[in-house]
C-alpha atoms as a PDB file:
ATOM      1  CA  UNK A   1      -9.938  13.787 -16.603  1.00  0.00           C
ATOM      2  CA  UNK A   2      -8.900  10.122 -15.869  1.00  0.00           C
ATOM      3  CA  UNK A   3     -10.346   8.941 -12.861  1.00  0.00           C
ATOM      4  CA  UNK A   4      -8.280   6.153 -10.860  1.00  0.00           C
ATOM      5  CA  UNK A   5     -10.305   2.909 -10.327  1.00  0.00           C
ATOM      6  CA  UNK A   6      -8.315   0.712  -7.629  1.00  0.00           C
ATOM      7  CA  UNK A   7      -9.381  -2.538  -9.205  1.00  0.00           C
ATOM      8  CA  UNK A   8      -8.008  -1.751 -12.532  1.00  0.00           C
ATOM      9  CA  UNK A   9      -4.938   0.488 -12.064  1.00  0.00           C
ATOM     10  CA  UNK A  10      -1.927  -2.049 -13.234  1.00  0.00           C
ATOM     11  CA  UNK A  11       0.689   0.267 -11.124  1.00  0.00           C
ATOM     12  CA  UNK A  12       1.785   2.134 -14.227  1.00  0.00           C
ATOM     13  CA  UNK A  13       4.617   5.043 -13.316  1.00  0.00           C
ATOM     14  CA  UNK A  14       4.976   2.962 -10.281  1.00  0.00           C
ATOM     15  CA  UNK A  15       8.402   1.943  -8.659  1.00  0.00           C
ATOM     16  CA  UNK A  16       8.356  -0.658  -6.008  1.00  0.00           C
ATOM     17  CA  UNK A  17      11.842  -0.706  -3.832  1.00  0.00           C
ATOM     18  CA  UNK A  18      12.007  -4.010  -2.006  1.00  0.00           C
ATOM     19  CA  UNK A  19      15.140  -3.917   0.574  1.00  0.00           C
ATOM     20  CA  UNK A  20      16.257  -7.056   1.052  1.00  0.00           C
ATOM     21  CA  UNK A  21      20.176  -6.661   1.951  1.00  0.00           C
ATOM     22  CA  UNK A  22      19.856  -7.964   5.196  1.00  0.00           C
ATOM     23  CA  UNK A  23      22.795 -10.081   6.415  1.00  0.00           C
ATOM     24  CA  UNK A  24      20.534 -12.404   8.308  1.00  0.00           C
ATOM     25  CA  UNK A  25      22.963 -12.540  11.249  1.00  0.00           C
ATOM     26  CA  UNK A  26      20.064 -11.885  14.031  1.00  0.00           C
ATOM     27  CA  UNK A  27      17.665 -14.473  12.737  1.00  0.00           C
ATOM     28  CA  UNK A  28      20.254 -16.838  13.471  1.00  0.00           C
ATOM     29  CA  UNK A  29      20.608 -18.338   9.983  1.00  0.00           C
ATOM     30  CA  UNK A  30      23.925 -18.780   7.598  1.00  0.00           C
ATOM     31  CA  UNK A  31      21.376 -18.281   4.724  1.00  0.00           C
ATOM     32  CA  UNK A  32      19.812 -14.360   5.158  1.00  0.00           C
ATOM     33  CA  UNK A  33      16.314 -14.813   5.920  1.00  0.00           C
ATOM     34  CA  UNK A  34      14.713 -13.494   2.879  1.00  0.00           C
ATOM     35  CA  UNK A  35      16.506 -16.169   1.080  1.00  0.00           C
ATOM     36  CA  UNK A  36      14.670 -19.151   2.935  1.00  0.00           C
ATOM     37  CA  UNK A  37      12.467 -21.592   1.535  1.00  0.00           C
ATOM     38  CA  UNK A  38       8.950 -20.757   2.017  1.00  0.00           C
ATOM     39  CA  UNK A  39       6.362 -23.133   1.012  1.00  0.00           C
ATOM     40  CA  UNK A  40       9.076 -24.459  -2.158  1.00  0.00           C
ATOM     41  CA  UNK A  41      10.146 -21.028  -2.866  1.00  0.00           C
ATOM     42  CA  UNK A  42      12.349 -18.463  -1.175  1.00  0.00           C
ATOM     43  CA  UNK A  43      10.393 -15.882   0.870  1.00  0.00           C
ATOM     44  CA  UNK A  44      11.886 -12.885  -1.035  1.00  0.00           C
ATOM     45  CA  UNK A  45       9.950 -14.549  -4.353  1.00  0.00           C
ATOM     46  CA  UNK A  46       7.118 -15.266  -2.536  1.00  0.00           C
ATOM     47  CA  UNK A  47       7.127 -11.280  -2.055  1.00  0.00           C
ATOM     48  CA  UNK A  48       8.519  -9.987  -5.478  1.00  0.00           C
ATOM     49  CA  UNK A  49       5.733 -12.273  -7.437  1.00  0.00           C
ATOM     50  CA  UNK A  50       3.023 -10.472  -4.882  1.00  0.00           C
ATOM     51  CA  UNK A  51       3.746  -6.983  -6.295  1.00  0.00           C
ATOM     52  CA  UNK A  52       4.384  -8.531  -9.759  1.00  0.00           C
ATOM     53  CA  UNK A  53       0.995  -9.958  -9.853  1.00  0.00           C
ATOM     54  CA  UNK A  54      -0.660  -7.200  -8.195  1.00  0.00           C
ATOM     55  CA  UNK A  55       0.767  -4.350 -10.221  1.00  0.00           C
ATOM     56  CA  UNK A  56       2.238  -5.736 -13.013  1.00  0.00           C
ATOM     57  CA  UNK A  57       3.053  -2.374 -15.025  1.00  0.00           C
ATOM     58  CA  UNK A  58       5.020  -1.485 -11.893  1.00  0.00           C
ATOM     59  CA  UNK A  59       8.921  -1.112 -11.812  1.00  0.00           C
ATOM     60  CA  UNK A  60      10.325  -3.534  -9.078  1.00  0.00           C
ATOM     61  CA  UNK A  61      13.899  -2.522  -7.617  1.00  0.00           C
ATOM     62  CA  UNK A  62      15.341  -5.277  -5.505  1.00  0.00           C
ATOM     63  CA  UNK A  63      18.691  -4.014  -3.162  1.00  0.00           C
ATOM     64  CA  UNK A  64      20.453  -6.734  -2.609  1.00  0.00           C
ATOM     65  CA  UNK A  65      23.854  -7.086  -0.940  1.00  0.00           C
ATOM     66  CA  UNK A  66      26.816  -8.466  -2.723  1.00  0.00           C
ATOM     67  CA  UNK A  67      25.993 -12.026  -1.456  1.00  0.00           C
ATOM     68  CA  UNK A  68      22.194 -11.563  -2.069  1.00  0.00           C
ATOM     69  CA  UNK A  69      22.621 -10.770  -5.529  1.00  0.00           C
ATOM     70  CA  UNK A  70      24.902 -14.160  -6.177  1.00  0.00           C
ATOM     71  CA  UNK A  71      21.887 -15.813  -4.561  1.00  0.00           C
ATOM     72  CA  UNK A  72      19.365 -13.804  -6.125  1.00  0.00           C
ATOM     73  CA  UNK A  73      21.513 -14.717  -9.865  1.00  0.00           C
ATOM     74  CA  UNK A  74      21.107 -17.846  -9.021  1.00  0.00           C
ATOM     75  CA  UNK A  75      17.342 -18.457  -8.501  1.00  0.00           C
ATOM     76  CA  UNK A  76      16.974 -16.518 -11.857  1.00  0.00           C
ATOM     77  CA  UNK A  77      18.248 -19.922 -13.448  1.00  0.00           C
ATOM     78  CA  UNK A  78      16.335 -22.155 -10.941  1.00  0.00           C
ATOM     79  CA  UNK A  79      12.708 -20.075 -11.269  1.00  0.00           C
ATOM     80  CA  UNK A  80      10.451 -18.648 -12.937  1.00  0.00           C
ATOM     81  CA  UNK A  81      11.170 -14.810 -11.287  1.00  0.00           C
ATOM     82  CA  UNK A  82       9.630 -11.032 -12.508  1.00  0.00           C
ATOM     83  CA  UNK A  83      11.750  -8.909 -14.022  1.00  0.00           C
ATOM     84  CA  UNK A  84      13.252  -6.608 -11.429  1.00  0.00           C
ATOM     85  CA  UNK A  85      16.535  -3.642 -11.636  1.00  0.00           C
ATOM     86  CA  UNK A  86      18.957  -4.699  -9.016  1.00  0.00           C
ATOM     87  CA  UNK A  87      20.608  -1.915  -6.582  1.00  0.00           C
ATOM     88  CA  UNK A  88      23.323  -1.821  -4.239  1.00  0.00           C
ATOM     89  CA  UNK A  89      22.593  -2.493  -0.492  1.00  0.00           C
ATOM     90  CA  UNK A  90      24.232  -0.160   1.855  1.00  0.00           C
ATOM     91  CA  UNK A  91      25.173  -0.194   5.704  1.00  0.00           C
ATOM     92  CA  UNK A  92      21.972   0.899   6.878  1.00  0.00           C
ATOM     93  CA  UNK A  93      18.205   0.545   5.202  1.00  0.00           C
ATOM     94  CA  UNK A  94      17.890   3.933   4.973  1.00  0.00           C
ATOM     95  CA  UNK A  95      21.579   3.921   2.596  1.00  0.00           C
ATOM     96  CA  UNK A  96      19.759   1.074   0.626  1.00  0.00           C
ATOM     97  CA  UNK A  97      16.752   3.052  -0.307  1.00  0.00           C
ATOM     98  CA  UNK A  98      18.824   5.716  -1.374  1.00  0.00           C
ATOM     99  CA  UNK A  99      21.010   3.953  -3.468  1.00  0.00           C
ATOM    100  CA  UNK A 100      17.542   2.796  -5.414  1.00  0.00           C
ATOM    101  CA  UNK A 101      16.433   6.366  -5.456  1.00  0.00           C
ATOM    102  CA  UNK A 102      20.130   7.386  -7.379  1.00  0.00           C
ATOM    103  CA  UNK A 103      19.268   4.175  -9.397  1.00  0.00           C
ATOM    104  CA  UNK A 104      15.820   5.909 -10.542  1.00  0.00           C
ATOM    105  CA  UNK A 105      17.543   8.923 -11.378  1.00  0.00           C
ATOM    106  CA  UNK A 106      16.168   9.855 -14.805  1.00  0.00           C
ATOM    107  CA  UNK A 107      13.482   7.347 -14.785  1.00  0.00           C
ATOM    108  CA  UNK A 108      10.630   9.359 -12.117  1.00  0.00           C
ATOM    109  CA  UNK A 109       8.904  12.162 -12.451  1.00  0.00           C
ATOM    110  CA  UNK A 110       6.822  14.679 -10.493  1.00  0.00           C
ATOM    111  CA  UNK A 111       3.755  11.935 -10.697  1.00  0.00           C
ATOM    112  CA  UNK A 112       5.973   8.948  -9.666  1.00  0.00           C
ATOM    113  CA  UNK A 113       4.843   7.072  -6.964  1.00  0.00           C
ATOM    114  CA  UNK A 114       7.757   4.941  -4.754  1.00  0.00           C
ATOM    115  CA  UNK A 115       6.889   2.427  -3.103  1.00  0.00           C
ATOM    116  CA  UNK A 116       9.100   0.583  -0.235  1.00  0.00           C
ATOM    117  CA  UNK A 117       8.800  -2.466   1.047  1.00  0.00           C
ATOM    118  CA  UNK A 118      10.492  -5.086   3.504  1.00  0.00           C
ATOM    119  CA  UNK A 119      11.491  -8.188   1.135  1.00  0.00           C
ATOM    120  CA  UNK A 120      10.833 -10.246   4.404  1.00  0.00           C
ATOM    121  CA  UNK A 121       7.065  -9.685   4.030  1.00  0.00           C
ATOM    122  CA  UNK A 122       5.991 -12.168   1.726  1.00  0.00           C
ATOM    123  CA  UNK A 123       2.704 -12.346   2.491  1.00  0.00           C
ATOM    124  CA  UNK A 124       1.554  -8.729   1.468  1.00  0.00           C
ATOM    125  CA  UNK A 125      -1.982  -8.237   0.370  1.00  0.00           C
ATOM    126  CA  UNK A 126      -3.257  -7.633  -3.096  1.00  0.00           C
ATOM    127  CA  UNK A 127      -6.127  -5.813  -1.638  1.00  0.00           C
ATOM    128  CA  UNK A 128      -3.935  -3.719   0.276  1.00  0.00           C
ATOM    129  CA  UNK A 129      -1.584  -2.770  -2.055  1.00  0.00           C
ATOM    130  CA  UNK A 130      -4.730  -1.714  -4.589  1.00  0.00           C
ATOM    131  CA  UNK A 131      -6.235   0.180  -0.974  1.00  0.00           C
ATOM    132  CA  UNK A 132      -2.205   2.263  -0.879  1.00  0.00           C
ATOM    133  CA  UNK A 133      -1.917   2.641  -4.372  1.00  0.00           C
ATOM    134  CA  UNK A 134      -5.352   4.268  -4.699  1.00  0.00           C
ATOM    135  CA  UNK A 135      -4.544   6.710  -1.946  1.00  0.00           C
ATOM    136  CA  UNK A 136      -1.504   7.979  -2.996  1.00  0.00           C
ATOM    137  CA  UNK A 137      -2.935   8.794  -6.498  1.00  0.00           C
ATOM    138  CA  UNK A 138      -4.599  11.186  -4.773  1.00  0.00           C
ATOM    139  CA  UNK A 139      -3.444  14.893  -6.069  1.00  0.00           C
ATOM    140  CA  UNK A 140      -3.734  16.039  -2.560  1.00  0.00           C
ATOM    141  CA  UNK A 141      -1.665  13.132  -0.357  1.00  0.00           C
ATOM    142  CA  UNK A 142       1.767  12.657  -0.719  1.00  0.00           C
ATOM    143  CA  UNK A 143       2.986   9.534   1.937  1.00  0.00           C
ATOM    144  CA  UNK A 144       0.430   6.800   2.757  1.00  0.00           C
ATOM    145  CA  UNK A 145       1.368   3.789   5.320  1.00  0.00           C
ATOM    146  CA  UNK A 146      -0.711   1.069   6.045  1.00  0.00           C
ATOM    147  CA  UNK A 147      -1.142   0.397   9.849  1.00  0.00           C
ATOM    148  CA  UNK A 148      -2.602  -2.073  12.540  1.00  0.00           C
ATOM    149  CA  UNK A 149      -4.654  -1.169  15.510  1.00  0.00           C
ATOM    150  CA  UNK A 150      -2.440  -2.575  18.811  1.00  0.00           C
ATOM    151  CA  UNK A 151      -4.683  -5.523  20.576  1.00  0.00           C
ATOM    152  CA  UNK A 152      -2.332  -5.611  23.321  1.00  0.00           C
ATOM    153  CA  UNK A 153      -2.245  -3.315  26.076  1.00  0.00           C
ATOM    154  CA  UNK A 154       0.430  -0.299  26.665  1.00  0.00           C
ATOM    155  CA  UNK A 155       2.719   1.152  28.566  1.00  0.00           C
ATOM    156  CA  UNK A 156       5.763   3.640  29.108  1.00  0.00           C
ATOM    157  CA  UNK A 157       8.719   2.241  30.123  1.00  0.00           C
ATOM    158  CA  UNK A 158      10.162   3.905  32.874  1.00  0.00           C
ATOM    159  CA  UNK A 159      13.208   1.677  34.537  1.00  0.00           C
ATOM    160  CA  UNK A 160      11.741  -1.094  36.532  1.00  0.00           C
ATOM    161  CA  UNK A 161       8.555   0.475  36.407  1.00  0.00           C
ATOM    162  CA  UNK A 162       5.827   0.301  33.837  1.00  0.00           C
ATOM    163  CA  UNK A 163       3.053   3.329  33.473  1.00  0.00           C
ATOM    164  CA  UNK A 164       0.411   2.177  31.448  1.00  0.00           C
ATOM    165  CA  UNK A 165      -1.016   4.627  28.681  1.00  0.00           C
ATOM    166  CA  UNK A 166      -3.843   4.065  26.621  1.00  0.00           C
ATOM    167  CA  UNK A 167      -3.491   2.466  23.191  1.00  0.00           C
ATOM    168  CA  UNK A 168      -6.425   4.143  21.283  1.00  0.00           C
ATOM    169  CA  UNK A 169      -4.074   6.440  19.585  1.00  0.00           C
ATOM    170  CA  UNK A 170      -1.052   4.150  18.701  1.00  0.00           C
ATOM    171  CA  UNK A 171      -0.895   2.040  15.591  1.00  0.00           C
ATOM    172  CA  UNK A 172       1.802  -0.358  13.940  1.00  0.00           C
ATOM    173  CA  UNK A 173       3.000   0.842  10.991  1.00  0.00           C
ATOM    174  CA  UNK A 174       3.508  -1.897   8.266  1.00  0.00           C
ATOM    175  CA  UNK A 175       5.097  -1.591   4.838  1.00  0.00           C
ATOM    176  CA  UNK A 176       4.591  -1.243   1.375  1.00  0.00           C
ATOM    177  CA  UNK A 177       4.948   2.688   2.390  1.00  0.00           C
ATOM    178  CA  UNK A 178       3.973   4.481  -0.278  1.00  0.00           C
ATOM    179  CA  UNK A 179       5.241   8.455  -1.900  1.00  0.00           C
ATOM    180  CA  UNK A 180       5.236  10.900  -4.444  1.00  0.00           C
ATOM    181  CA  UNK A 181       8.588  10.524  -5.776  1.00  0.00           C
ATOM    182  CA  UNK A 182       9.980  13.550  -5.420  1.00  0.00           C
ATOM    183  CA  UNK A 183       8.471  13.815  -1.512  1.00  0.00           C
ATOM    184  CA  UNK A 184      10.832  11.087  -0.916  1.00  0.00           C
ATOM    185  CA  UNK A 185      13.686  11.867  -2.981  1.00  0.00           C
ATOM    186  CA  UNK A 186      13.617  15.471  -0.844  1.00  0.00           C
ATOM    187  CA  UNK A 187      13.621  13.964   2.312  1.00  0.00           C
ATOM    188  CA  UNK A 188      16.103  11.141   1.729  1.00  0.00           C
ATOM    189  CA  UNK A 189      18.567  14.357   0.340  1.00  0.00           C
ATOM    190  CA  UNK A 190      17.830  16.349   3.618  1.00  0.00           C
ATOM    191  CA  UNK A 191      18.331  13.377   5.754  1.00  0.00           C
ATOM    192  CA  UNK A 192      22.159  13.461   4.685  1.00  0.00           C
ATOM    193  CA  UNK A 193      22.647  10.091   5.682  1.00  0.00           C
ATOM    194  CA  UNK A 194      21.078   9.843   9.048  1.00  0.00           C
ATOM    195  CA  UNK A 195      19.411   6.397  10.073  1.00  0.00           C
ATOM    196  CA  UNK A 196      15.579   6.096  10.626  1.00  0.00           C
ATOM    197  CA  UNK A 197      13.744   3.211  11.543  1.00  0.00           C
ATOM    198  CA  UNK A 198      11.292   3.513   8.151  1.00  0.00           C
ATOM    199  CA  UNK A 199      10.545   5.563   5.076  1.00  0.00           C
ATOM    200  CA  UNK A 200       7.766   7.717   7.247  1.00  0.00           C
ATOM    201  CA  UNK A 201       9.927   8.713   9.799  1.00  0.00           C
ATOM    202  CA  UNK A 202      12.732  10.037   7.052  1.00  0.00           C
ATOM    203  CA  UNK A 203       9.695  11.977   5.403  1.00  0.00           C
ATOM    204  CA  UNK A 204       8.141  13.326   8.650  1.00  0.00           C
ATOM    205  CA  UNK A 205      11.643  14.161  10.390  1.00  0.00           C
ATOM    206  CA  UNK A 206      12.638  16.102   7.157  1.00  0.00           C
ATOM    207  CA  UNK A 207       9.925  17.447   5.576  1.00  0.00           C
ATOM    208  CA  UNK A 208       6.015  19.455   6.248  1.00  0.00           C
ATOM    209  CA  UNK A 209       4.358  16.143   4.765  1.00  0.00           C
ATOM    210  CA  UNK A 210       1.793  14.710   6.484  1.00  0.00           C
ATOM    211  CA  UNK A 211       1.470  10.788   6.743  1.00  0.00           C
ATOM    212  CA  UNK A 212      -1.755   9.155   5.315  1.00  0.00           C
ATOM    213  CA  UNK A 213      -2.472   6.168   6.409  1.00  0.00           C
ATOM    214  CA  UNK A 214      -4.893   2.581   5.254  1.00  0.00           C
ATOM    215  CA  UNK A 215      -5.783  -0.456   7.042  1.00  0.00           C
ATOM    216  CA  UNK A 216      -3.470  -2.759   7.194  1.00  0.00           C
ATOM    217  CA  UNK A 217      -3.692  -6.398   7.015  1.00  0.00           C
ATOM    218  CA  UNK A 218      -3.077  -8.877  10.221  1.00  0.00           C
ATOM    219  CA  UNK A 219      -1.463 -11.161   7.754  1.00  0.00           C
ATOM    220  CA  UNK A 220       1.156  -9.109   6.339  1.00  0.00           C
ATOM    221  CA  UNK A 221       3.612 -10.397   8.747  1.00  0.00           C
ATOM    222  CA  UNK A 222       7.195  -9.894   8.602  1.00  0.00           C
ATOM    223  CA  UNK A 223       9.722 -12.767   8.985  1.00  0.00           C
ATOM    224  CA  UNK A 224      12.076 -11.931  12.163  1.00  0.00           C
ATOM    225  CA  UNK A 225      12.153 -15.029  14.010  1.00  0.00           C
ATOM    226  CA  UNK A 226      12.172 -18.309  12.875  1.00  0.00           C
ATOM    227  CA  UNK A 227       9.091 -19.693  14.081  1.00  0.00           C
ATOM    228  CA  UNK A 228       7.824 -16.825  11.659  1.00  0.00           C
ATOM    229  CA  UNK A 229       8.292 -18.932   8.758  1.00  0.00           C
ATOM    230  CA  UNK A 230       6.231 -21.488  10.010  1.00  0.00           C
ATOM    231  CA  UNK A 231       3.438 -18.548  11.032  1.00  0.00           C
ATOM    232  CA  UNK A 232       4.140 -17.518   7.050  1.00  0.00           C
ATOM    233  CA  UNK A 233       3.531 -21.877   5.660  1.00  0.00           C
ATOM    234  CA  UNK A 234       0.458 -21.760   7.889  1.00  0.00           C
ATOM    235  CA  UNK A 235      -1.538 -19.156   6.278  1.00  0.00           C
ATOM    236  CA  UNK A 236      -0.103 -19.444   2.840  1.00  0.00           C
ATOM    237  CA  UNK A 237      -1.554 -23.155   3.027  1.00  0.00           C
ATOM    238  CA  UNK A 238      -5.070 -22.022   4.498  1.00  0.00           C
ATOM    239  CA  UNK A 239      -6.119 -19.115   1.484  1.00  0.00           C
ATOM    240  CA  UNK A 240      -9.240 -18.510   3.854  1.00  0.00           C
ATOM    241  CA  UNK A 241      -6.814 -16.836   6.464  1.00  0.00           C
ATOM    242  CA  UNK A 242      -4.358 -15.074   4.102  1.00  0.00           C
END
């Protein structure tokens, strides 16, 4: 028997989905966010060469939109970039990650692991992604999601009136989300379509799995507002705080 050690395992039989097809039209940019520079390189680099160095046996799938994939063309001539298989973006995330699930077709099997990620988080962990990938090695767990503990505090909405609730049991759910391939290929076929806000609500909505999760890491931030980017320069240029 092979037994898994975190600080070696490469990220063989490992496909990484980054979605990155994201117009950019609520970030207030005429460039789509993921293709801003970020300390001399566009963020979605910054976030492919994170996974490329981390797991470098691993498959990485970018989705791209028609646009993103001229730009994306185009930085392959300008910079050094990891090899990656290129799939379609669709109308809604949840369309994009199954158009990179029909573009794996053939390629996974029952002990593929799928992992998802947001192409605007660039500053992902290397620790982290070791911490996820060990996890969902794991014969026994199928879906594992990193998550933050909330520091603020919380409360139910209720018209103009707030009830607050406490926070102990909430948590922010971050991505790379990580599954056994054919967990998420089932739940993506049940889901027929229907929008979710993330990979572990299609998989809990549409199938008995239960969701695993890791720490998190504060740092793993993802770029939604422009003053974000400057957040992102900040602890990219001080390696003590990423």
């Amino acid at each position: 028997m092979v037994i898994n050690n975190a600080e070696t395992d490469r990220g063989g039989n490992v496909f990484v989905v980054i979605v990155a097809a994201g117009s950019g039209t609520r970030f207030g940019s005429s460039v789509p966010k993921q293709f801003l520079p970020l300390a001399g390189r566009p963020v979605l680099l910054h976030t492919v060469d994170a996974f490329a160095s981390a797991l470098p046996d691993a498959t990485i799938i970018l989705v791209l939109s028609k646009e993103g994939r001229q730009i994306w063309n185009g930085l392959s001539a300008e910079y050094d970039v990891p090899n990656a298989l290129l799939a379609e973006g669709g109308a809604s995330r949840s369309e994009s990650v199954c158009n990179a699930l029909s573009l794996l077709e053939g390629r996974i099997d029952n002990d593929s692991v799928v992992m998802v990620h947001d192409g605007a988080r660039p500053l992902v962990n290397a620790a982290m992604l070791r911490a996820i990938l060990a996890a969902i090695r794991d014969k026994d767990i199928d879906a594992v999601v990193p998550v933050m503990p909330l520091t603020e505090a919380l409360a139910v909405n209720d018209g103009d009136a707030v009830s607050p609730t406490p926070r102990e049991n909430f948590r922010t759910v971050q991505t790379p989300q990580a599954f056994k391939a054919s967990i998420l290929k089932e739940a993506y076929e049940k889901s027929a379509g229907e929008t979710m806000p993330d990979d572990a609500a299609v998989v809990s909505r549409f199938t008995d799995t239960k969701i695993h999760s890791v720490p998190g890491h504060p740092q793993n931030i993802k770029i939604t507002n422009p003053n974000d980017i400057d957040i992102a320069e900040l602890l990219l240029a001080n390696p003590l705080l990423y």
